[in-house]
C-alpha atoms as a PDB file:
ATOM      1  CA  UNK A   1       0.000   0.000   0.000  1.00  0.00           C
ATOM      2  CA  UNK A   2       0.708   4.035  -0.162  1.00  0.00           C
ATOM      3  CA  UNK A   3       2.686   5.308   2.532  1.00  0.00           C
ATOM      4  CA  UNK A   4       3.262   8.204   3.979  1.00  0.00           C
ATOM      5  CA  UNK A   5       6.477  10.153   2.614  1.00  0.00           C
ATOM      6  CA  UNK A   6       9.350  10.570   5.466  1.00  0.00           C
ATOM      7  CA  UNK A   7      11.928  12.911   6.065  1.00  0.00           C
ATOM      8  CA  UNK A   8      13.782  13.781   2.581  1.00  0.00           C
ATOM      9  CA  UNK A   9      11.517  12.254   0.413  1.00  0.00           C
ATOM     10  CA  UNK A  10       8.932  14.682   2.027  1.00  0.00           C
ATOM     11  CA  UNK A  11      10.857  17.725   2.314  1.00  0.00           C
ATOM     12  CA  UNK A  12      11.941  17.185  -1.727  1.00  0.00           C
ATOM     13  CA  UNK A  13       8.090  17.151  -2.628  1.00  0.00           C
ATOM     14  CA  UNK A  14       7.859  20.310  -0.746  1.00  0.00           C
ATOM     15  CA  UNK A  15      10.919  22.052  -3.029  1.00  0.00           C
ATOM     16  CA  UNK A  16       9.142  20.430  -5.885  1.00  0.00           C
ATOM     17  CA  UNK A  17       5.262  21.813  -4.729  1.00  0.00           C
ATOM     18  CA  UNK A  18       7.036  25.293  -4.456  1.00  0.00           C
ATOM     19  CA  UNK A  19       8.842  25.683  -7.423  1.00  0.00           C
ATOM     20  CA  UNK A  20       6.522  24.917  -9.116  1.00  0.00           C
ATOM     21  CA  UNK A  21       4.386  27.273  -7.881  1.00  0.00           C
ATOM     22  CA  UNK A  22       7.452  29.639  -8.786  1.00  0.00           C
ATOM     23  CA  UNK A  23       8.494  30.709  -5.388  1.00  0.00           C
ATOM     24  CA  UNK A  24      12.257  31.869  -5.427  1.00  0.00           C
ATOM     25  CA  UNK A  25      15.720  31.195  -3.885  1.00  0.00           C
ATOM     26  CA  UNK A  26      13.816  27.313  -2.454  1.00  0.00           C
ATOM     27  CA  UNK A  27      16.612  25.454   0.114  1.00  0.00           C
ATOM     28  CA  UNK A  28      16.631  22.254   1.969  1.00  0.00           C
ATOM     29  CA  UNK A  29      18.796  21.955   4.826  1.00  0.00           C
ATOM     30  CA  UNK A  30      19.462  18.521   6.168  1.00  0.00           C
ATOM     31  CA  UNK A  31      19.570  19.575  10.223  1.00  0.00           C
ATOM     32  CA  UNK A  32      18.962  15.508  10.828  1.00  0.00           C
ATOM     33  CA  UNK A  33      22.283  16.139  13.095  1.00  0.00           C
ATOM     34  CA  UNK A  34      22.026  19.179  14.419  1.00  0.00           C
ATOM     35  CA  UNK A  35      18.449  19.261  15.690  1.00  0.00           C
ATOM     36  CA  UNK A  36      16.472  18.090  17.895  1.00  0.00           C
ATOM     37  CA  UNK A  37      13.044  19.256  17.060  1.00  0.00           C
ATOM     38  CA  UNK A  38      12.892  18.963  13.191  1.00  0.00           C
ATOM     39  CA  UNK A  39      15.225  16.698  10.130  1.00  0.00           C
ATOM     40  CA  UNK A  40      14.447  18.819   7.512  1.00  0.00           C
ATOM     41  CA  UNK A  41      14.196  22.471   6.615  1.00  0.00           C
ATOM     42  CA  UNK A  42      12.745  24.694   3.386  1.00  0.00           C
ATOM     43  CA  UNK A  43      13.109  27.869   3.121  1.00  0.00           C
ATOM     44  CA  UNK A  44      11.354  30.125  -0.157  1.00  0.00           C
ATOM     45  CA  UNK A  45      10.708  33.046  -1.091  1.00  0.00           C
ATOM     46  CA  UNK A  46       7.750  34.703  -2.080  1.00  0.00           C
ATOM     47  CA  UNK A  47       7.552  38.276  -4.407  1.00  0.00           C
ATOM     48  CA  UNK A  48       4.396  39.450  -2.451  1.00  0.00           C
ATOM     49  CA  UNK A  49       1.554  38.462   0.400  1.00  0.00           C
ATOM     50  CA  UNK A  50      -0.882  36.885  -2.930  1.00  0.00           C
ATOM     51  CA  UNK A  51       1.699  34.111  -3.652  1.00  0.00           C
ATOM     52  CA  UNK A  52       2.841  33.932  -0.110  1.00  0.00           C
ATOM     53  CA  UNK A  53      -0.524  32.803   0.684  1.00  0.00           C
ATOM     54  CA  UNK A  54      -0.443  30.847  -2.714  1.00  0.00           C
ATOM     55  CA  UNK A  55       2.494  28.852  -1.526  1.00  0.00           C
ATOM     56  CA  UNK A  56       1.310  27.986   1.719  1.00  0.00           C
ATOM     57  CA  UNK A  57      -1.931  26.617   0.094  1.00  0.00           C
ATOM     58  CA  UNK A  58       0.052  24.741  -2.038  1.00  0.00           C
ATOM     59  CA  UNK A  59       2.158  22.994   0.515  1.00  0.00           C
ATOM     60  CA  UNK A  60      -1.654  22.500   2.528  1.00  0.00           C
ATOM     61  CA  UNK A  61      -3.030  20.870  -0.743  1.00  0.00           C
ATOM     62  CA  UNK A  62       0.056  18.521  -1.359  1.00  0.00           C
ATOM     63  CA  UNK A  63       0.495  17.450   2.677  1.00  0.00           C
ATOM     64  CA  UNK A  64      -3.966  16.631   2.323  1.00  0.00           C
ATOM     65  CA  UNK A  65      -3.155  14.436  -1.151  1.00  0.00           C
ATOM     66  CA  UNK A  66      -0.177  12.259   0.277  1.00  0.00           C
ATOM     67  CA  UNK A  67      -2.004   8.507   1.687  1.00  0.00           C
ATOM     68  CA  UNK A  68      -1.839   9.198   4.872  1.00  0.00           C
ATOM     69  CA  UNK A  69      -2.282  13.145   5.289  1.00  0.00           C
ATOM     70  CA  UNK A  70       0.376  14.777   6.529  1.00  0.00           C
ATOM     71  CA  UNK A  71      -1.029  17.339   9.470  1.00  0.00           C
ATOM     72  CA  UNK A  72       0.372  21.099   8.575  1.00  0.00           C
ATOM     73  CA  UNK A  73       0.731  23.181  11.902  1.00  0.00           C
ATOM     74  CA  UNK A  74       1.018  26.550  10.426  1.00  0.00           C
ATOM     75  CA  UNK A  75       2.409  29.704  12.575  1.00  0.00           C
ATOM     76  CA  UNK A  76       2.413  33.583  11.329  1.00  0.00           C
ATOM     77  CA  UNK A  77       0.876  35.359   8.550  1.00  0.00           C
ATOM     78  CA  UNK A  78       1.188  36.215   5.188  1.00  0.00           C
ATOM     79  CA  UNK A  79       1.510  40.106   5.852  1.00  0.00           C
ATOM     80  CA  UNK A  80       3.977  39.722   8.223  1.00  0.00           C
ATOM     81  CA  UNK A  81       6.023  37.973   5.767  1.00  0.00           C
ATOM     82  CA  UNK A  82       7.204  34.669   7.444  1.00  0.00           C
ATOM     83  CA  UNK A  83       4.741  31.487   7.701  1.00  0.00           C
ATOM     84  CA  UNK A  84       6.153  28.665   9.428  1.00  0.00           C
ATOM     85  CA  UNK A  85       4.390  25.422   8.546  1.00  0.00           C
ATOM     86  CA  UNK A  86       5.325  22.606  10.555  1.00  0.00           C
ATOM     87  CA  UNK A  87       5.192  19.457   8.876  1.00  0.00           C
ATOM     88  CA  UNK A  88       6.893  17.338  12.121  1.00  0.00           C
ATOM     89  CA  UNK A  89       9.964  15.914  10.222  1.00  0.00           C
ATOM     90  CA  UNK A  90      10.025  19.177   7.719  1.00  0.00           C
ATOM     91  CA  UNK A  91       9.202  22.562   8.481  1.00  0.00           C
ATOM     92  CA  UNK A  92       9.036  25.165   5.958  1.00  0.00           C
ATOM     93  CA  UNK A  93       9.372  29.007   6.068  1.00  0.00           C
ATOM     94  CA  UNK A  94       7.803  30.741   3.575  1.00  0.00           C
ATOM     95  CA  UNK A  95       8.802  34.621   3.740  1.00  0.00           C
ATOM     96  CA  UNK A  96       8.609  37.861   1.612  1.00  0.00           C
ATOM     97  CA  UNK A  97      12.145  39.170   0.388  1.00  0.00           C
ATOM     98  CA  UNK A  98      12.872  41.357   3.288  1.00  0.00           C
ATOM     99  CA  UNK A  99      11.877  39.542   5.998  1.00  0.00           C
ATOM    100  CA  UNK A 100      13.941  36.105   4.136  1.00  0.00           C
ATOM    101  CA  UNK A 101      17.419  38.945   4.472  1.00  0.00           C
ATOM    102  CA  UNK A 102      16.111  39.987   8.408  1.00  0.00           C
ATOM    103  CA  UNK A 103      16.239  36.078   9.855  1.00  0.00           C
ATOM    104  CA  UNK A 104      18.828  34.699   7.808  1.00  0.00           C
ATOM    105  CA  UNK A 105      18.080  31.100   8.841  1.00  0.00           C
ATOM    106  CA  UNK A 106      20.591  30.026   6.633  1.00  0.00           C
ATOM    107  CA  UNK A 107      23.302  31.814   8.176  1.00  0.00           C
ATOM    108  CA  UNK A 108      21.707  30.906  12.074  1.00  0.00           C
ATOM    109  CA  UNK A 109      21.682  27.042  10.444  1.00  0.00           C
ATOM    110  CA  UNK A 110      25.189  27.433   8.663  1.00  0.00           C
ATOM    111  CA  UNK A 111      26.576  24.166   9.787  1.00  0.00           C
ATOM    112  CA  UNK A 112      23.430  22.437   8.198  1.00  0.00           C
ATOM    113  CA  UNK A 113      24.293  20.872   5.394  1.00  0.00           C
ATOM    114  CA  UNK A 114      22.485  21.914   1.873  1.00  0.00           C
ATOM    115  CA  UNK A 115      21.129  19.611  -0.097  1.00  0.00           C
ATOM    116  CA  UNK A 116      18.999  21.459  -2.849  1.00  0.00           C
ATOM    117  CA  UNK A 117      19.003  24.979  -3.573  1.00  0.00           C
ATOM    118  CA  UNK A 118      16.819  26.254  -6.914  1.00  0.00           C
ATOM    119  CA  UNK A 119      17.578  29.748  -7.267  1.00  0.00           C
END
């Protein structure tokens, strides 16, 4: 039978669900030894608060259609320009431009390791 997708393999369907959905600068960061309370970021970009909130239904929609349903715990808002949806073994941030420079999770995460980046 279908099974649920783990880890990388779900965390590479969520780079996949947003570049398709053209968000920019997508990264996975494999934190599987560096944290404790997550394997797996991605972290996107989004031009503006339509296709933030594009992208985060997106990433809703894909989690719903995987056999079984992966539960999205979602924190922030679009107009504050991070979104935080927790995944449990991925968790995605979805921010505008500015607030992507502000946090610089990639340079707080720097000894992560990268495993995709579409630019």
């Amino acid at each position: 039978g279908r099974h649920s997708l783990h880890g990388s393999e779900l965390a590479h369907h969520i780079v996949d669900v947003l570049v398709d959905r053209q968000a920019a600068d997508v990264v996975m960061l494999d934190l599987t030894s560096l944290s404790a309370f997550t394997d797996y970021f991605v972290i996107a970009t989004a031009d503006n608060e339509r296709q933030l909130n594009a992208l985060i239904d997106a990433v809703d929609r894909a989690c719903n259609a995987i056999e079984p349903p992966v539960a999205v715990r979602r924190e922030g808002e679009a107009e504050g320009g991070w979104v935080l949806l927790d995944l449990g073994g991925v968790i995605a941030h979805l921010f505008s431009l500015e607030q992507r420079a502000r946090y610089n999770l990639e340079g707080l995460w720097a000894k992560a390791q990268e495993v995709v980046r579409v630019q």
